[in-house]
Protein backbone atom coordinates (compact mmCIF):
# COMPACT_ATOMS: atom_id res chain seq x y z
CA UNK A 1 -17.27 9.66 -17.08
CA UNK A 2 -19.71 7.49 -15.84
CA UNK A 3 -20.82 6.55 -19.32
CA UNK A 4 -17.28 5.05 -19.51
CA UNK A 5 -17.67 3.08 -16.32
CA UNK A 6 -20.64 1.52 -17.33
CA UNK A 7 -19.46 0.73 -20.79
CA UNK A 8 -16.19 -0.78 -18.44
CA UNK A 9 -18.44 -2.83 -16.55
CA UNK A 10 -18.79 -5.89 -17.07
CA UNK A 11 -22.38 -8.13 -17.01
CA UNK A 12 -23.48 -8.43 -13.61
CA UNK A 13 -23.72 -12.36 -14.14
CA UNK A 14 -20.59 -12.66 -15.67
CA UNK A 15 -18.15 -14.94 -13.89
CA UNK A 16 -14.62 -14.01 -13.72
CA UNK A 17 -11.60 -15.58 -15.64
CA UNK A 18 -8.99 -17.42 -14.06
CA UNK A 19 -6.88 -14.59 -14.22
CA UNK A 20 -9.05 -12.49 -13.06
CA UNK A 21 -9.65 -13.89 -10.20
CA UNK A 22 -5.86 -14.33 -9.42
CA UNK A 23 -5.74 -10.85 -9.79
CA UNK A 24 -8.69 -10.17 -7.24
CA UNK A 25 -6.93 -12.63 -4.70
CA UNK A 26 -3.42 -10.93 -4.88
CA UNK A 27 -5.19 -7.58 -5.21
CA UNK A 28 -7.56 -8.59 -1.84
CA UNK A 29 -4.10 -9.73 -0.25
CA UNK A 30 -2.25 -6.44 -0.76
CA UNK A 31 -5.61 -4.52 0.52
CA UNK A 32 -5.30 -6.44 3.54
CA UNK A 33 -1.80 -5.95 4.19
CA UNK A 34 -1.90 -1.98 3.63
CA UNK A 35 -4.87 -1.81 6.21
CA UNK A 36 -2.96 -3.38 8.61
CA UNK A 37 0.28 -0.85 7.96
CA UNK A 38 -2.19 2.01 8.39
CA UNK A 39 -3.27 0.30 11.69
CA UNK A 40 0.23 0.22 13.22
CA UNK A 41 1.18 3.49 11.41
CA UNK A 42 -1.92 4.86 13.69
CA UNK A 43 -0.66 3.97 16.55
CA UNK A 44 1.21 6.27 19.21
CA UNK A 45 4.44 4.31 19.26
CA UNK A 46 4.80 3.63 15.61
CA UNK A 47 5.36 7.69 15.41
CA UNK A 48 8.04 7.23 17.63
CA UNK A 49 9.80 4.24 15.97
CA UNK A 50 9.46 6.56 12.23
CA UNK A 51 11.67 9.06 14.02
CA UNK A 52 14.13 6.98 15.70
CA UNK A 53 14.41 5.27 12.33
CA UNK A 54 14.26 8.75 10.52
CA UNK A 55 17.08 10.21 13.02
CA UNK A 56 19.52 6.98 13.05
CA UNK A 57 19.26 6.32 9.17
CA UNK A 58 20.33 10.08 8.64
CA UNK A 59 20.70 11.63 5.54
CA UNK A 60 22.61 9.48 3.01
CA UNK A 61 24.50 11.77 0.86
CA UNK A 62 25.95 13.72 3.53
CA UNK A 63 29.92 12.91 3.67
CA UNK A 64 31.49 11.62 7.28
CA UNK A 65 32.21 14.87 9.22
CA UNK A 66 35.89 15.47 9.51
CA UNK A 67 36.86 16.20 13.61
């Protein structure tokens, strides 16, 4: 395995490609945005809000009881 890595690797003085570094931007963006969903997600209230949203959104499927 990590003969494969460092055969993946590329030069350490290599500069990146245009794309490449559009990808690292976008890639940096979505890293940032995920850490700060985890963050909330932490958080004692956000537990609450999942199961409010959990318990209102209900199961989908489930035809309209008949009274």
């Amino acid at each position: 395995m990590k003969k494969y890595q460092k055969q993946q690797e590329p030069a350490s003085d290599a500069e990146l490609t245009v794309n490449e570094r559009a990808r690292l931007k976008e890639l940096e963006r979505r890293n940032r945005e995920l850490e700060m969903e985890v963050t909330f997600l932490k958080r004692p209230h956000a537990v609450s809000l999942r199961q409010a949203h959990a318990v209102a959104s209900g199961p989908s499927c489930d035809p309209p009881a008949v009274v």
